[in-house]
C-alpha atoms as a PDB file:
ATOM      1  CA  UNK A   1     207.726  76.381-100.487  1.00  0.00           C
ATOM      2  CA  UNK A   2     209.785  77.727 -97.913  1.00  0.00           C
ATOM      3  CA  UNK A   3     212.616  76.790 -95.106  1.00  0.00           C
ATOM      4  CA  UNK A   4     210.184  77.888 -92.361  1.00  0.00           C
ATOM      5  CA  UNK A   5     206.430  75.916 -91.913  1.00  0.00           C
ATOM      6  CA  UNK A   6     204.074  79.211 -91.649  1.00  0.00           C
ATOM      7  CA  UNK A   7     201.087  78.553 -89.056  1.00  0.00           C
ATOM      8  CA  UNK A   8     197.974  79.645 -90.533  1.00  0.00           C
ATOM      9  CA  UNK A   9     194.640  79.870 -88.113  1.00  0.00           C
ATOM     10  CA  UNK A  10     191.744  79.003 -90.890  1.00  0.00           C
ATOM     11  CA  UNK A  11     188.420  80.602 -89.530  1.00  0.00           C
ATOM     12  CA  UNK A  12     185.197  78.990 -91.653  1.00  0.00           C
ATOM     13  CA  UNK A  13     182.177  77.837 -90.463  1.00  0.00           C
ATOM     14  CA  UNK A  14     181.387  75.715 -93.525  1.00  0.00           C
ATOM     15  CA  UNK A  15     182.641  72.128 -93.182  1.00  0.00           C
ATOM     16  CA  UNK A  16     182.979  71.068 -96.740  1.00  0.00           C
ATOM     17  CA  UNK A  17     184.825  74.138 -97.152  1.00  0.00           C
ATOM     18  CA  UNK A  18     186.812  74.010 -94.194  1.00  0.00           C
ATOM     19  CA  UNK A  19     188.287  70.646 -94.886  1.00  0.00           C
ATOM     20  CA  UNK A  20     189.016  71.914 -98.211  1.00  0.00           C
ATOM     21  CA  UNK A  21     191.220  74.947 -97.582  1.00  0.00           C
ATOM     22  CA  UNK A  22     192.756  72.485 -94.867  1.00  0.00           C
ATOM     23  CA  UNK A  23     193.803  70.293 -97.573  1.00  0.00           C
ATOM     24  CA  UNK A  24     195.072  72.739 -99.978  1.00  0.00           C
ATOM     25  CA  UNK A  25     197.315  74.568 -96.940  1.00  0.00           C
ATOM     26  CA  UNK A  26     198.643  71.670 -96.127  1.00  0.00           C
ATOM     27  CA  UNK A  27     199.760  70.944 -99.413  1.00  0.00           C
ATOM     28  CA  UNK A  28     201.337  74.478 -99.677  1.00  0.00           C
ATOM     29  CA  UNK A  29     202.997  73.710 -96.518  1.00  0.00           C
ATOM     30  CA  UNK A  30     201.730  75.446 -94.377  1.00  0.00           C
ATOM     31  CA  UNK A  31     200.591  74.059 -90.785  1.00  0.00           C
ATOM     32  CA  UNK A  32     196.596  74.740 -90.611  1.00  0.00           C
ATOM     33  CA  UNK A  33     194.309  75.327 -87.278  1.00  0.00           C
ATOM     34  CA  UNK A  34     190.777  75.324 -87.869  1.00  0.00           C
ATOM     35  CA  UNK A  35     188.097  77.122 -86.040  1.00  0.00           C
ATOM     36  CA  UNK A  36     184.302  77.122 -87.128  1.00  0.00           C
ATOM     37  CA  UNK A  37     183.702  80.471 -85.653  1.00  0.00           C
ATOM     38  CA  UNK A  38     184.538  83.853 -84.834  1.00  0.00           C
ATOM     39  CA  UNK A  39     184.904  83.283 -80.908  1.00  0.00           C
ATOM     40  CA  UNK A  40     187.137  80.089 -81.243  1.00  0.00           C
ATOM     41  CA  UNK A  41     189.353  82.065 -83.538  1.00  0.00           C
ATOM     42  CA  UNK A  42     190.073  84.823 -80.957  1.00  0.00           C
ATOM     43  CA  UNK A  43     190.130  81.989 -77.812  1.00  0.00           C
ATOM     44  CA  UNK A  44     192.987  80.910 -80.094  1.00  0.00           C
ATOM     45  CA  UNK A  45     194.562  83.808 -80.832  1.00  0.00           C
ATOM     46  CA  UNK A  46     194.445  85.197 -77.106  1.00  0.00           C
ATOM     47  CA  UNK A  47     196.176  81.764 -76.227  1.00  0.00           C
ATOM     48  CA  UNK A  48     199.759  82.885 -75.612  1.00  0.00           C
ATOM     49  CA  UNK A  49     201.013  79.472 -76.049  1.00  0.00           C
ATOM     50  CA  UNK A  50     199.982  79.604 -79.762  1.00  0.00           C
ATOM     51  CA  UNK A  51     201.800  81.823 -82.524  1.00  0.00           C
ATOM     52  CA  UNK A  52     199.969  82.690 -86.053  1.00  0.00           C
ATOM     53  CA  UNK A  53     201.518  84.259 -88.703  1.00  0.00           C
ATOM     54  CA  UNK A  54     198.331  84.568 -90.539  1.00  0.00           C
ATOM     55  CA  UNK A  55     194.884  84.549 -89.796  1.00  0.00           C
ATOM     56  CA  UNK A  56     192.641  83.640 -93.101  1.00  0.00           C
ATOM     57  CA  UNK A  57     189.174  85.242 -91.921  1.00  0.00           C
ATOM     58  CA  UNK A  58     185.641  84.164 -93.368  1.00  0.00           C
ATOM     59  CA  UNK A  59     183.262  87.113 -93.216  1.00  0.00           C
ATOM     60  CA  UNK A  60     180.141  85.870 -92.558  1.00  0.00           C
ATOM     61  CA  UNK A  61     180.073  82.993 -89.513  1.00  0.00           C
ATOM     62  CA  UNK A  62     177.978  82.355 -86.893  1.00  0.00           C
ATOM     63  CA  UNK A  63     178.238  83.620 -83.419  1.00  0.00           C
ATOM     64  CA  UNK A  64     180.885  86.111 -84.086  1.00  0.00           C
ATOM     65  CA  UNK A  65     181.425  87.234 -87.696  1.00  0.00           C
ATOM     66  CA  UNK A  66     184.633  87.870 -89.321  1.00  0.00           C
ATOM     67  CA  UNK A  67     183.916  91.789 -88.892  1.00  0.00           C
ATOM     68  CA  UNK A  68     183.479  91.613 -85.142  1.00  0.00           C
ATOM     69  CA  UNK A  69     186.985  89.547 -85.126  1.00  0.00           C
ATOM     70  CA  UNK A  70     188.822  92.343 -87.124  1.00  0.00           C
ATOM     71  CA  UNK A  71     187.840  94.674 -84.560  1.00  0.00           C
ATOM     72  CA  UNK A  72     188.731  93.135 -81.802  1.00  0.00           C
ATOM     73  CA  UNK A  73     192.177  92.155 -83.483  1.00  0.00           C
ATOM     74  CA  UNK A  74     192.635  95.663 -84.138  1.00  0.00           C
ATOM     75  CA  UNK A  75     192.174  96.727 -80.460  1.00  0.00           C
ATOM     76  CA  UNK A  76     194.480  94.575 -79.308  1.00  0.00           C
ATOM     77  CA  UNK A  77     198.145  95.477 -79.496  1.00  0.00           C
ATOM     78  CA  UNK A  78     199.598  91.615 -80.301  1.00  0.00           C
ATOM     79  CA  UNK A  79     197.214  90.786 -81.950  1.00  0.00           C
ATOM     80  CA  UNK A  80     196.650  94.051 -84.530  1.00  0.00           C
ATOM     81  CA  UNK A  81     200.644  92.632 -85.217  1.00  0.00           C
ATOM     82  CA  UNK A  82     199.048  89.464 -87.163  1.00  0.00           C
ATOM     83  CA  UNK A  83     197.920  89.597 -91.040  1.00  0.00           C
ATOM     84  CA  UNK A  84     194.798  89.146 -91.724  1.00  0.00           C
ATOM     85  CA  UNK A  85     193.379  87.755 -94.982  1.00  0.00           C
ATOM     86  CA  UNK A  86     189.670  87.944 -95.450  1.00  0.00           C
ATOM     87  CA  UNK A  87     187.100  85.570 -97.630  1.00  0.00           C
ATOM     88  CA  UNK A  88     183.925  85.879 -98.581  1.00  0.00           C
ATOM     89  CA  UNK A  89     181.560  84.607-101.685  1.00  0.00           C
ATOM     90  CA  UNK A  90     180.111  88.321-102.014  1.00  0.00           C
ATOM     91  CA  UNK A  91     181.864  90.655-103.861  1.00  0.00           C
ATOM     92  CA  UNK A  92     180.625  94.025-103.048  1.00  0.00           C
ATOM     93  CA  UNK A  93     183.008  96.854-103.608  1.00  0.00           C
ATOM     94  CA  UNK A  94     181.579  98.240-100.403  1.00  0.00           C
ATOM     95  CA  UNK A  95     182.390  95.348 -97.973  1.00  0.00           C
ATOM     96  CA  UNK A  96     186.278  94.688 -99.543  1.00  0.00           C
ATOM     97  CA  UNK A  97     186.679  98.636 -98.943  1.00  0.00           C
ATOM     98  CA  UNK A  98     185.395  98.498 -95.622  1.00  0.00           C
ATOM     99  CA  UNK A  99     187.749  95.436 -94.705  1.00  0.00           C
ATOM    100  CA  UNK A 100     190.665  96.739 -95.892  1.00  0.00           C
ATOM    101  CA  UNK A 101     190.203 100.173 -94.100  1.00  0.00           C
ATOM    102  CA  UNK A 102     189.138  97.689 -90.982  1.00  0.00           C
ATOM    103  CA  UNK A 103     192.537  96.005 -91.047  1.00  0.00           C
ATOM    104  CA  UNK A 104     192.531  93.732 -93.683  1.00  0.00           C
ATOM    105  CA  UNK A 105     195.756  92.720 -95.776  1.00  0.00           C
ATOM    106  CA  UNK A 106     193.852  91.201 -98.683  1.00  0.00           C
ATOM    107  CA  UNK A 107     190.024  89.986 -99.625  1.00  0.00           C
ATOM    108  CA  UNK A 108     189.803  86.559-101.536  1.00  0.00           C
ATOM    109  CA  UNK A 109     186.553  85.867-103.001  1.00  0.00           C
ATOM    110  CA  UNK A 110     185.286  82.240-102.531  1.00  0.00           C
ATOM    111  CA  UNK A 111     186.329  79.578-103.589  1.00  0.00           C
ATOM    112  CA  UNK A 112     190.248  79.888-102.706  1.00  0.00           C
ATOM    113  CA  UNK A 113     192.569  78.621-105.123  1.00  0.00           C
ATOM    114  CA  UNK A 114     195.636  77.043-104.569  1.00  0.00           C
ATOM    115  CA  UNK A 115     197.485  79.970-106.286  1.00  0.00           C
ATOM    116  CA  UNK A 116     195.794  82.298-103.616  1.00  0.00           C
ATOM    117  CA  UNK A 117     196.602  80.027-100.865  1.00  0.00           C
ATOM    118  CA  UNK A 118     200.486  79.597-102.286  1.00  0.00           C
ATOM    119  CA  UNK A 119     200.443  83.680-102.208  1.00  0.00           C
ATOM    120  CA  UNK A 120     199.637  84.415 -98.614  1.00  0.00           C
ATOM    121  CA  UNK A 121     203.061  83.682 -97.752  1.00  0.00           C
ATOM    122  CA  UNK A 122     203.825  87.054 -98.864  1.00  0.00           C
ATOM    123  CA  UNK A 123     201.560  88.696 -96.942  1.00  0.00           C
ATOM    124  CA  UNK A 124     203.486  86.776 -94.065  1.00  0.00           C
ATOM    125  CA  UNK A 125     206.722  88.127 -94.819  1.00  0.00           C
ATOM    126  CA  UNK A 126     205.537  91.737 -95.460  1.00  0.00           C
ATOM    127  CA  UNK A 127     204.468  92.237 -91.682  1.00  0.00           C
ATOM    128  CA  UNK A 128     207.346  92.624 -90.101  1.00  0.00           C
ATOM    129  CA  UNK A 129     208.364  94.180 -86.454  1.00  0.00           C
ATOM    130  CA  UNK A 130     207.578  97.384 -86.343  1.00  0.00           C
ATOM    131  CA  UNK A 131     211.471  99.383 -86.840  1.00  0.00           C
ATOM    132  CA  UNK A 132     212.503 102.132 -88.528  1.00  0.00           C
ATOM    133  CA  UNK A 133     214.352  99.766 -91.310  1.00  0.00           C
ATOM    134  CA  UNK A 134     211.405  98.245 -91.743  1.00  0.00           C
ATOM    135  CA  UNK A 135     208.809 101.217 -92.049  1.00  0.00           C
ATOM    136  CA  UNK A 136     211.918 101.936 -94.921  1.00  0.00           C
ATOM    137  CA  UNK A 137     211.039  98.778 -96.676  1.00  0.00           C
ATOM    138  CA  UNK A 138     207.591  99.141 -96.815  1.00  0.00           C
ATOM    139  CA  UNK A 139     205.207 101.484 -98.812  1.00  0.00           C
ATOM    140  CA  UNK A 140     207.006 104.269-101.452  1.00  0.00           C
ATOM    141  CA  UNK A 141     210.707 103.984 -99.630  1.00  0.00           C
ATOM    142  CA  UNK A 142     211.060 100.354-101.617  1.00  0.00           C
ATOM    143  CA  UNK A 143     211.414 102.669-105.021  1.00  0.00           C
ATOM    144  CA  UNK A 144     213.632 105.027-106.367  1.00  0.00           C
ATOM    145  CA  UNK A 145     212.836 107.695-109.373  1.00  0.00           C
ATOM    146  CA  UNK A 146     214.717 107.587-112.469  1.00  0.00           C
ATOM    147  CA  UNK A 147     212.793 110.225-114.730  1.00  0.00           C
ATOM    148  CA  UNK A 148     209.374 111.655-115.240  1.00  0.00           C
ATOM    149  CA  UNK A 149     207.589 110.141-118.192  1.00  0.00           C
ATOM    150  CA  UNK A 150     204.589 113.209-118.394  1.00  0.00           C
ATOM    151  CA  UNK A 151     202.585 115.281-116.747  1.00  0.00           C
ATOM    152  CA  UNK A 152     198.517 115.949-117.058  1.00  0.00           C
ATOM    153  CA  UNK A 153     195.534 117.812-115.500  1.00  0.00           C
ATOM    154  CA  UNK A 154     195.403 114.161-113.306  1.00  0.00           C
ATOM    155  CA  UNK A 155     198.869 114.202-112.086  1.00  0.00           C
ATOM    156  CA  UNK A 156     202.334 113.431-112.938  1.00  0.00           C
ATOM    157  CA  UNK A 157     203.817 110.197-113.983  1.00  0.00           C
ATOM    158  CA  UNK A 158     207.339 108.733-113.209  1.00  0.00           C
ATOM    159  CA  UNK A 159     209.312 106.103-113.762  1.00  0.00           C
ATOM    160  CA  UNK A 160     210.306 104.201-110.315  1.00  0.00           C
ATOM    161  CA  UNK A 161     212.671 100.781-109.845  1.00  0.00           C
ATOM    162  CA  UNK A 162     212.197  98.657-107.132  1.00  0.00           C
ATOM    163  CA  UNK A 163     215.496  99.116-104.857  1.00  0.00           C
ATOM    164  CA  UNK A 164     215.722  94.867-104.340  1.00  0.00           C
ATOM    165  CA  UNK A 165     214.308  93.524-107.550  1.00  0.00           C
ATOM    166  CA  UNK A 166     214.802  96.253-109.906  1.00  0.00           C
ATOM    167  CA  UNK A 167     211.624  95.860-111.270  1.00  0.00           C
ATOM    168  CA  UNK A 168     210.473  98.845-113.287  1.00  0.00           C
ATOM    169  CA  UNK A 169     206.839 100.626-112.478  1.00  0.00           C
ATOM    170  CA  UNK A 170     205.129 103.944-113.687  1.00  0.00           C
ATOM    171  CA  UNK A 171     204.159 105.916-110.353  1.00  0.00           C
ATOM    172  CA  UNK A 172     201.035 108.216-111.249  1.00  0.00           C
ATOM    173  CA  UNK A 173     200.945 110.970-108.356  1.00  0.00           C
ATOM    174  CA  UNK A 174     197.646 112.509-108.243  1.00  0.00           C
ATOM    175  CA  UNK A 175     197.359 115.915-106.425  1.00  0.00           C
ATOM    176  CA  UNK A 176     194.091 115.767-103.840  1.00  0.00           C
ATOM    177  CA  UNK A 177     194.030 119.694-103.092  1.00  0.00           C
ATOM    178  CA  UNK A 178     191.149 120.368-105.531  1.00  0.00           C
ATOM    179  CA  UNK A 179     189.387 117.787-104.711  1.00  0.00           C
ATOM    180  CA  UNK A 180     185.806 118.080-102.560  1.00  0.00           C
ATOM    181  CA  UNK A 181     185.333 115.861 -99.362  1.00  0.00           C
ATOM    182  CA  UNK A 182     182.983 113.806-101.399  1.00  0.00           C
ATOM    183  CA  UNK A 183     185.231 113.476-104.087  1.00  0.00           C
ATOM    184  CA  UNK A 184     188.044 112.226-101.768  1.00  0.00           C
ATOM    185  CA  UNK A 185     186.035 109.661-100.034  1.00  0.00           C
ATOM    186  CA  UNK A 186     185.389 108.191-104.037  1.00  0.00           C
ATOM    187  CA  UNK A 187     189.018 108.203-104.706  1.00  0.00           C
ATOM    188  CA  UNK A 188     190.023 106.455-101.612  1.00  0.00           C
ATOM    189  CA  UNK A 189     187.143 103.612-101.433  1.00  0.00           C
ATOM    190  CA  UNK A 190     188.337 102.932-105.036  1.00  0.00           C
ATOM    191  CA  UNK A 191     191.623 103.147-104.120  1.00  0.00           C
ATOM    192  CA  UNK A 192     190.708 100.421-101.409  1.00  0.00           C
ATOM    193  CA  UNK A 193     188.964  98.112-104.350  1.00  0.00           C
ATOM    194  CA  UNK A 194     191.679  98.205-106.787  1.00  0.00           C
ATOM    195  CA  UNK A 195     193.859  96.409-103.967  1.00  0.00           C
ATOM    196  CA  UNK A 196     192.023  93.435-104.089  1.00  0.00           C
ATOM    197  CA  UNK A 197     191.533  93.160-108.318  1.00  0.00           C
ATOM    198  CA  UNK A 198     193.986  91.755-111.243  1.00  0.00           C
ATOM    199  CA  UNK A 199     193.530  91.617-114.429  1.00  0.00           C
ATOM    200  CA  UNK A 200     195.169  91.470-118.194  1.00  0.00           C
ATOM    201  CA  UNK A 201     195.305  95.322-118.099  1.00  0.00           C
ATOM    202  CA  UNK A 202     196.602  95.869-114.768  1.00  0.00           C
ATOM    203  CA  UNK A 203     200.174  95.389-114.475  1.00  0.00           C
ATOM    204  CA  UNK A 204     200.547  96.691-110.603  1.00  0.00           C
ATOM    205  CA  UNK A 205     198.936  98.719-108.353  1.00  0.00           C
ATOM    206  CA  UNK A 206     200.765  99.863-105.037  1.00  0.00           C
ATOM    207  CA  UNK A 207     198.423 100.306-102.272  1.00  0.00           C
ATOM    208  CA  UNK A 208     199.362 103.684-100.945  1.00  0.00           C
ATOM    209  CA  UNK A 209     196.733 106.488-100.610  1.00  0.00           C
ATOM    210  CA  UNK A 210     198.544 109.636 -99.337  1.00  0.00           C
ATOM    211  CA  UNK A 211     196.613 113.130 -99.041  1.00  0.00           C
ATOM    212  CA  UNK A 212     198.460 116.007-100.584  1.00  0.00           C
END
């Protein structure tokens, strides 16, 4: 899958499917540490001698759930540094917002698939070391405009291409000045779910949520 084996720390308290994300990691090639709980993943992630380049985070464990490990991730400068995947069988809108805004690079609702699994290599690659070529590569800098394709009482759309791949996207830009406080905390908890969902009609959605 790639020149480099990824080491992935696997937080899950159930066995059956613990052993079974093991398995399909492993055939993805990536090199898999299991924990059963929250405090085992961060006594493993506070070890120095140990380097993960992904942590893939149940939600709901015992002892110390996958929200209280989040935090603590995020308070911690190394550690805020490593991606975080979440999973979970529920699928409220609610939590996947609230994960995301907590830190989150992605929420994968149970059971994991071997495409998902196969995937989180690019959430790997896209946390990189924090530079000023790299804050370039990231978020709206990948794109370039080409042309405005039409304008509305929602915002404006243009036509963008990826500066790398040259892929071709419409970029809606939606002004949030006449918007209430209410109506901006909608926007950006939906803007949180949409993230997380594909579908036949959705072609790509860019996770960037920028006020005014």
């Amino acid at each position: 899958m790639t020149d480099k084996t990824f080491t992935i720390l696997v937080a899950e308290d159930d066995n059956f499917q613990r052993m079974a994300l093991l398995d399909i990691l492993t055939l993805c090639d990536y090199n898999a540490i299991p924990v059963e709980n929250g405090i085992q993943a961060l006594e493993q992630l506070k070890n120095e001698n140990n380097e993960f380049d992904l942590v893939l985070l149940d939600l709901y464990m015992p002892e110390m759930d996958g929200f209280e490990v989040l935090a603590r991730m995020q308070e911690d400068e190394r550690l805020s540094q490593v991606p975080i995947v979440v999973m979970s069988s529920m699928e409220s809108n609610d939590i996947i917002s609230n994960c995301l805004k907590m830190g989150a690079m992605n929420y994968l609702v149970k059971p994991i698939r071997i495409q998902q699994c196969k995937a989180l290599v690019g959430f790997i690659k896209s946390k990189t070391p924090n530079s000023k070529k790299a804050e370039e590569e990231q978020g709206l800098g990948r794109f370039e405009t080409l042309h405005e394709l039409g304008t509305g009482a929602a915002g404006i759309v243009h036509l963008v291409r990826n500066k790398v791949t040259g892929e071709k996207f419409a970029l809606k830009t939606m002004s949030m000045a006449a918007m209430n406080k209410k109506d901006k905390e909608s926007a950006e908890s939906e803007v949180e779910f949409l993230r997380v969902i594909t579908g036949p009609t959705i072609i790509k959605f860019y996770e960037s949520f920028v006020e005014n």
